[in-house]
C-alpha atoms as a PDB file:
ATOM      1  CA  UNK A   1      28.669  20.474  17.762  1.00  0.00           C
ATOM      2  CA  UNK A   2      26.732  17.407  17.670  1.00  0.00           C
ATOM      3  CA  UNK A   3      25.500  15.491  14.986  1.00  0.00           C
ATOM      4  CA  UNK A   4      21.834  15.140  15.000  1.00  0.00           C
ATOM      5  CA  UNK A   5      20.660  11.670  16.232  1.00  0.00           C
ATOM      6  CA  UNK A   6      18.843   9.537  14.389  1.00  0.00           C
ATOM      7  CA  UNK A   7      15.455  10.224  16.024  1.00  0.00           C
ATOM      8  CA  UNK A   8      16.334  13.582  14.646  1.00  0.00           C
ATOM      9  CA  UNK A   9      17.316  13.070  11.285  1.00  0.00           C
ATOM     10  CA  UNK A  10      13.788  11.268  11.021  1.00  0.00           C
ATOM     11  CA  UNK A  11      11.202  13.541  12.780  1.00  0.00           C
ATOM     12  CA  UNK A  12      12.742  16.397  10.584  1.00  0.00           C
ATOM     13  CA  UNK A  13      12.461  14.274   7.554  1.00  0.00           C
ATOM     14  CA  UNK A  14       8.693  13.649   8.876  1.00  0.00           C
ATOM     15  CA  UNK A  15       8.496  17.606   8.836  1.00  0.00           C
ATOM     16  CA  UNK A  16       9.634  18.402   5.493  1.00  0.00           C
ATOM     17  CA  UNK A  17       7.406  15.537   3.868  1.00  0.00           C
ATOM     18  CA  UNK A  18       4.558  17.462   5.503  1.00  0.00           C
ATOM     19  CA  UNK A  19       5.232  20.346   4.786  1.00  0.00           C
ATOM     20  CA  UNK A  20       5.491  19.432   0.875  1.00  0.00           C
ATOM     21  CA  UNK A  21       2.202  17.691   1.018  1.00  0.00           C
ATOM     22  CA  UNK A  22      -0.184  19.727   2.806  1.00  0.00           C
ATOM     23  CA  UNK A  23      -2.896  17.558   2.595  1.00  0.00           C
ATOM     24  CA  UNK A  24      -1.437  15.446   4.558  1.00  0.00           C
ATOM     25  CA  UNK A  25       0.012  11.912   4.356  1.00  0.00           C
ATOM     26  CA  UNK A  26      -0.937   8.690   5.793  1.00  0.00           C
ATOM     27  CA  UNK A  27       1.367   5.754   7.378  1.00  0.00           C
ATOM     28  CA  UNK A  28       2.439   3.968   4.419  1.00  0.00           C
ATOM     29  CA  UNK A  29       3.543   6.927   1.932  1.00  0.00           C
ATOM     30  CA  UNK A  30       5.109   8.599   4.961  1.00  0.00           C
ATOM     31  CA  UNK A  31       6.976   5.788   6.608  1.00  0.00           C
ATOM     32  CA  UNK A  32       8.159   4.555   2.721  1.00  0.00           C
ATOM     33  CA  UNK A  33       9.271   8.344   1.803  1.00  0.00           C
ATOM     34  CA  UNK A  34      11.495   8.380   5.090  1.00  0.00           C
ATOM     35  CA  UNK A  35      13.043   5.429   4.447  1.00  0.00           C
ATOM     36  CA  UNK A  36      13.719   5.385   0.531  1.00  0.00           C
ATOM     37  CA  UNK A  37      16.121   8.307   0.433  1.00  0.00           C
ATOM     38  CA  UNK A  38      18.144   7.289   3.659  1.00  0.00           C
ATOM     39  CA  UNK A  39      17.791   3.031   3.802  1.00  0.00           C
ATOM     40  CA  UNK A  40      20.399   3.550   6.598  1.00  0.00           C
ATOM     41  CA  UNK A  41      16.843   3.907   8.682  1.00  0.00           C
ATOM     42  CA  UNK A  42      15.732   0.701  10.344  1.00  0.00           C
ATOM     43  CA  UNK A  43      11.967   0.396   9.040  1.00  0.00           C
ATOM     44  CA  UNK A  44      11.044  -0.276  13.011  1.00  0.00           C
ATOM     45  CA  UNK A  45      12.698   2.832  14.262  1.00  0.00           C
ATOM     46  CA  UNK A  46      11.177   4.938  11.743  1.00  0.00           C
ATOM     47  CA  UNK A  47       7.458   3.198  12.364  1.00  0.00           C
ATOM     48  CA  UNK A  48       7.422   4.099  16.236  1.00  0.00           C
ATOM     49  CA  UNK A  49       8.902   7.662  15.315  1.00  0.00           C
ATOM     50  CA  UNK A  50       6.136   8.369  12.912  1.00  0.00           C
ATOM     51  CA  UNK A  51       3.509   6.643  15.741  1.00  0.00           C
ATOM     52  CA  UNK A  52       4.710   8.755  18.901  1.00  0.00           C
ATOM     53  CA  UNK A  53       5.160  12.003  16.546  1.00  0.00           C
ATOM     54  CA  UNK A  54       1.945  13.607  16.716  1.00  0.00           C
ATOM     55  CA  UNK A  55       2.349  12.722  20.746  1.00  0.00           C
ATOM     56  CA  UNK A  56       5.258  14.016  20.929  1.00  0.00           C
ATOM     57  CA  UNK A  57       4.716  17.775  18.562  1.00  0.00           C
ATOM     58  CA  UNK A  58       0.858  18.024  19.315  1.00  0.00           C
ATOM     59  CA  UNK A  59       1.176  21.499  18.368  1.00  0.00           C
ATOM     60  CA  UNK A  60       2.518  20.843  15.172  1.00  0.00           C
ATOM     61  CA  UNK A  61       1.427  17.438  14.132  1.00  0.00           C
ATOM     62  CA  UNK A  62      -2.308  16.152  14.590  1.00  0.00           C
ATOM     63  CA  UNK A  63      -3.985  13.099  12.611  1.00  0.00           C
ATOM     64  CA  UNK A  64      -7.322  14.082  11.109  1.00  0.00           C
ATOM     65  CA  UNK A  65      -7.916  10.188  10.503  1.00  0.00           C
ATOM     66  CA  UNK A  66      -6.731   7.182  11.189  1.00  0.00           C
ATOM     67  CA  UNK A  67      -3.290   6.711   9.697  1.00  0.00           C
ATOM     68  CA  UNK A  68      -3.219   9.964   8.683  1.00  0.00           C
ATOM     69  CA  UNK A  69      -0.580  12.878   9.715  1.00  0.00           C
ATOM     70  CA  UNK A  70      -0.599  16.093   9.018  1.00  0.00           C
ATOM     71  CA  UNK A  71       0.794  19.737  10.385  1.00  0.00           C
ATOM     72  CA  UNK A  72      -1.951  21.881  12.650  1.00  0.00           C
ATOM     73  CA  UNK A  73      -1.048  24.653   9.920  1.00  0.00           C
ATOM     74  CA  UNK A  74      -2.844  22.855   6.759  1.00  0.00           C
ATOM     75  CA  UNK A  75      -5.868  22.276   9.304  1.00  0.00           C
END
């Protein structure tokens, strides 16, 4: 079994920040609360993850405003 990449390890640490703050979070608390825990991140990698996210789950991801990200499910 593979280990998850680190595109993975991100967008799923994306989800679980969302999912603990339903109201949503915008660039800056997101992109700091990814990288804090796991500085192993490269701030750059984890800013175009969070960008391309809600392109890339647009089911599960939408951005109410600008900067902001949040799941469809808190809509």
């Amino acid at each position: 079994m593979n280990a998850p990449t680190i595109r993975e390890q991100v967008e799923n640490k994306i989800f679980e920040l969302l999912e603990q703050h339903p109201e949503g979070l915008n660039w800056t608390d997101l992109a700091k609360m990814v990288q804090v825990p796991d500085n192993r991140f490269h701030p750059k990698t984890v800013n175009g993850i969070i960008w391309k996210i809600p392109n890339k789950y647009p089911d599960q991801i939408y951005k109410p405003a600008k900067g902001i990200f949040r799941l469809i499910k808190y809509r």
